[in-house]
C-alpha atoms as a PDB file:
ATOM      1  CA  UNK A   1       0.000   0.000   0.000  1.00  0.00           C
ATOM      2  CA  UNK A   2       1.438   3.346  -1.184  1.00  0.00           C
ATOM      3  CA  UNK A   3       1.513   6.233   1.468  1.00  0.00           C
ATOM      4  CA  UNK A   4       0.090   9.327   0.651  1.00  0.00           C
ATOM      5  CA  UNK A   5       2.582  12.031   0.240  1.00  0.00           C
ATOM      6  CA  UNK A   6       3.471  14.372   3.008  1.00  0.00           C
ATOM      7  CA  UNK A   7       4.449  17.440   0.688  1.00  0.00           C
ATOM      8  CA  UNK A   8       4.882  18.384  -3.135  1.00  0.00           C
ATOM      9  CA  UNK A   9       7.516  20.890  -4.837  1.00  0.00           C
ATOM     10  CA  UNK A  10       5.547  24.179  -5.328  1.00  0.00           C
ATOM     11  CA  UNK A  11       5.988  24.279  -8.764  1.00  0.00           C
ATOM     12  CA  UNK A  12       4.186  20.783  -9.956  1.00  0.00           C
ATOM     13  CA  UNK A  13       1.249  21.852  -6.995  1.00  0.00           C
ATOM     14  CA  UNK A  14       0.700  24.621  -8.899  1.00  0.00           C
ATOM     15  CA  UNK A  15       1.037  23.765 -12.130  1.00  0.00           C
ATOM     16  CA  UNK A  16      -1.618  20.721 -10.553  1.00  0.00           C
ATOM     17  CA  UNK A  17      -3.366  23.667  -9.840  1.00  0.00           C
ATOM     18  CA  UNK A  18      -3.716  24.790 -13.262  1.00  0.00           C
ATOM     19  CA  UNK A  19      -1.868  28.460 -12.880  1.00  0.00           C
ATOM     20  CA  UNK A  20      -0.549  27.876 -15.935  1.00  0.00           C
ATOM     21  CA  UNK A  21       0.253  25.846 -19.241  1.00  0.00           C
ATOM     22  CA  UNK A  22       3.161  24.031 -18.350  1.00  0.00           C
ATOM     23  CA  UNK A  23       5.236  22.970 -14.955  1.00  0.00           C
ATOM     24  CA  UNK A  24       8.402  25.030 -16.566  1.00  0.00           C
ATOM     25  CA  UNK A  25       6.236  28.454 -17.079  1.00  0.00           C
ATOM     26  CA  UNK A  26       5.340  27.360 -13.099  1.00  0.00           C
ATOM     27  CA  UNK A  27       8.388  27.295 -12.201  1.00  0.00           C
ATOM     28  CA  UNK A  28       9.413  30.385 -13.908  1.00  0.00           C
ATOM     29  CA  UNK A  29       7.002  32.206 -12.059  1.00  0.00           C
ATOM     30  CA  UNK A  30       8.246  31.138  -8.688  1.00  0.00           C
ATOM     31  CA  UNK A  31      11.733  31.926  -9.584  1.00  0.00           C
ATOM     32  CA  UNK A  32      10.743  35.249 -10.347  1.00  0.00           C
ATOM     33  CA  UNK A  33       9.539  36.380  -6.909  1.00  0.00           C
ATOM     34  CA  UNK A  34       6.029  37.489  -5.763  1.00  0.00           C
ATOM     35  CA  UNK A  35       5.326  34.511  -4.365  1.00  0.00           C
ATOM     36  CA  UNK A  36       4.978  33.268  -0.296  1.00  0.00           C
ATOM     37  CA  UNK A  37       4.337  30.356   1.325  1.00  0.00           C
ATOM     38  CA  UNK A  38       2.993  30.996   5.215  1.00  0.00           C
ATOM     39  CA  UNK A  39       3.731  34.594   4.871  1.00  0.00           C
ATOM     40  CA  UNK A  40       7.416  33.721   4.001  1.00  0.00           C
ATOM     41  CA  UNK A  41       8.335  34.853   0.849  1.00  0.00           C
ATOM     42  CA  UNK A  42       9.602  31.893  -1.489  1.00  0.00           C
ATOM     43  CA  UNK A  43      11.384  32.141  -4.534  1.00  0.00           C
ATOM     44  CA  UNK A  44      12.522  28.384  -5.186  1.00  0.00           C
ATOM     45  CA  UNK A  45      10.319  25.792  -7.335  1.00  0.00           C
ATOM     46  CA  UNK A  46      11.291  23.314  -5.064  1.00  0.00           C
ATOM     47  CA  UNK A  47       9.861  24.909  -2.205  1.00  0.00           C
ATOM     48  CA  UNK A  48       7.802  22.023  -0.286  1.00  0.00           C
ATOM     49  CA  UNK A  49       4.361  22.770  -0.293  1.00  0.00           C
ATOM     50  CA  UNK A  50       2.078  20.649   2.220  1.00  0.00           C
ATOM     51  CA  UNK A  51      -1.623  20.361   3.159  1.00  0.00           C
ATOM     52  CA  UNK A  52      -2.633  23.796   5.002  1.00  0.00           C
ATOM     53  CA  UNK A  53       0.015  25.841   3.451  1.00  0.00           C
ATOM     54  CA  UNK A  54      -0.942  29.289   2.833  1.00  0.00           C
ATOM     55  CA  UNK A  55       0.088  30.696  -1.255  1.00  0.00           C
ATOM     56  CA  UNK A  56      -0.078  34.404  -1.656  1.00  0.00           C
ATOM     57  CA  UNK A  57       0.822  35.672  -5.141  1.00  0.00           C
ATOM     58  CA  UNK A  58       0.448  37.974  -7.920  1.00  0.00           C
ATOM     59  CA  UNK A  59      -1.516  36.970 -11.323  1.00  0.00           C
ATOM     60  CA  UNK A  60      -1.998  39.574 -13.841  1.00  0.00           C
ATOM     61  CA  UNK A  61      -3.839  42.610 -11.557  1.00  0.00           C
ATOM     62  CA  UNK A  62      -4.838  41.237  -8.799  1.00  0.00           C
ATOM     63  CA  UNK A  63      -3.315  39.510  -5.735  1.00  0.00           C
ATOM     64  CA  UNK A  64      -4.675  36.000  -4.696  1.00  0.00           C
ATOM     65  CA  UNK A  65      -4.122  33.985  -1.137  1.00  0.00           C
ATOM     66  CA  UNK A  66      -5.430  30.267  -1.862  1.00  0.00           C
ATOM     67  CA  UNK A  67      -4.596  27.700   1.180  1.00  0.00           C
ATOM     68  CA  UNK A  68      -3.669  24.262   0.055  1.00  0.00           C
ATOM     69  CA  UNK A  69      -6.421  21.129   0.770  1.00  0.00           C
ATOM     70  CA  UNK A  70      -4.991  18.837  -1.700  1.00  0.00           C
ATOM     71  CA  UNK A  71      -1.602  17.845  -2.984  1.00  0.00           C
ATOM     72  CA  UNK A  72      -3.338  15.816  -5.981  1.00  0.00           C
ATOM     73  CA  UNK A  73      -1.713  13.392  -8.085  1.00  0.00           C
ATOM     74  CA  UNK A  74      -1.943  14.112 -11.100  1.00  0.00           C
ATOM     75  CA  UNK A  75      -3.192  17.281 -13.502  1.00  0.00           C
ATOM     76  CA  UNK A  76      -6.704  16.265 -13.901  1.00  0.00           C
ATOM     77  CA  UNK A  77      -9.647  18.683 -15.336  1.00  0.00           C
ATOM     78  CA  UNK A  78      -9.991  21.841 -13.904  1.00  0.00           C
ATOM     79  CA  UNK A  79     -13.014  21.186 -11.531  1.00  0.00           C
ATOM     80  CA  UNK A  80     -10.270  18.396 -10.046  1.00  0.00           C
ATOM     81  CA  UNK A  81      -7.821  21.001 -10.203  1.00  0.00           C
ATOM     82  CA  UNK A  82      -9.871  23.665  -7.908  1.00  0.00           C
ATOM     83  CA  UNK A  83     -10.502  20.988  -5.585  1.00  0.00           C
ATOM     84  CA  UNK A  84      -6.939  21.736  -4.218  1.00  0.00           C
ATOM     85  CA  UNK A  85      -7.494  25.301  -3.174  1.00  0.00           C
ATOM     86  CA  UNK A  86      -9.487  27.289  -1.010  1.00  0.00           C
ATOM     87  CA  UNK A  87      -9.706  30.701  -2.469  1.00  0.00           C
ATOM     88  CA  UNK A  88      -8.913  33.404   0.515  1.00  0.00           C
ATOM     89  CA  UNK A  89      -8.472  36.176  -1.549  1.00  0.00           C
ATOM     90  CA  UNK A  90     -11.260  38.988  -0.577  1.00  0.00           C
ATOM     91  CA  UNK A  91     -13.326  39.702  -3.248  1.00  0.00           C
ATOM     92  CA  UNK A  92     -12.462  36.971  -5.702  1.00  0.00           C
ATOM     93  CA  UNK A  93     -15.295  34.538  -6.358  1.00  0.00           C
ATOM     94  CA  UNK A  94     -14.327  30.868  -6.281  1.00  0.00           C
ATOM     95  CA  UNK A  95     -15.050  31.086 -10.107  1.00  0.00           C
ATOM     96  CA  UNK A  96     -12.565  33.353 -10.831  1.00  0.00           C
ATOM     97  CA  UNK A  97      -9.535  31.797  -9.780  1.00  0.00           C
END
């Protein structure tokens, strides 16, 4: 029986997530800067992301906070994909993100 995993490298989560296109534009984005993890700011892909986790970033104009719920395990459909997130941003419907 295969344990599930205790944490996942930010940039496949969020590329799980669906932020964007491919795991390399992902990680691009990470590398960049902009992004924390708990508050902390975090600019390695390989940042381990687990369950509860906090993600604050910016996308285009506006600034979303989505906590973690799900490491997934694999890049399903995007209903599958917003399953992993809790939207926290204020003002940002669930559909939007």
């Amino acid at each position: 029986m295969e344990r599930p995993a205790e944490w996942e490298r930010l940039d496949v989560w969020l590329w799980r997530a669906r932020l964007a296109r491919s795991r390399s534009a992902c990680a691009r984005a990470v590398a960049a800067g902009g992004f924390r993890v708990n508050r902390q700011p975090v600019d390695k892909p390989h940042h381990r992301l687990r369950v509860g986790d906090v993600v604050t970033f910016a996308w285009g104009s506006e600034v979303r906070i989505w906590r973690v719920l799900s490491l997934g395990s694999r890049r399903g459909p995007p209903a599958e994909a917003r399953s992993l997130y809790e939207v926290l941003s204020p003002g940002v419907p669930p559909s939007a993100a």
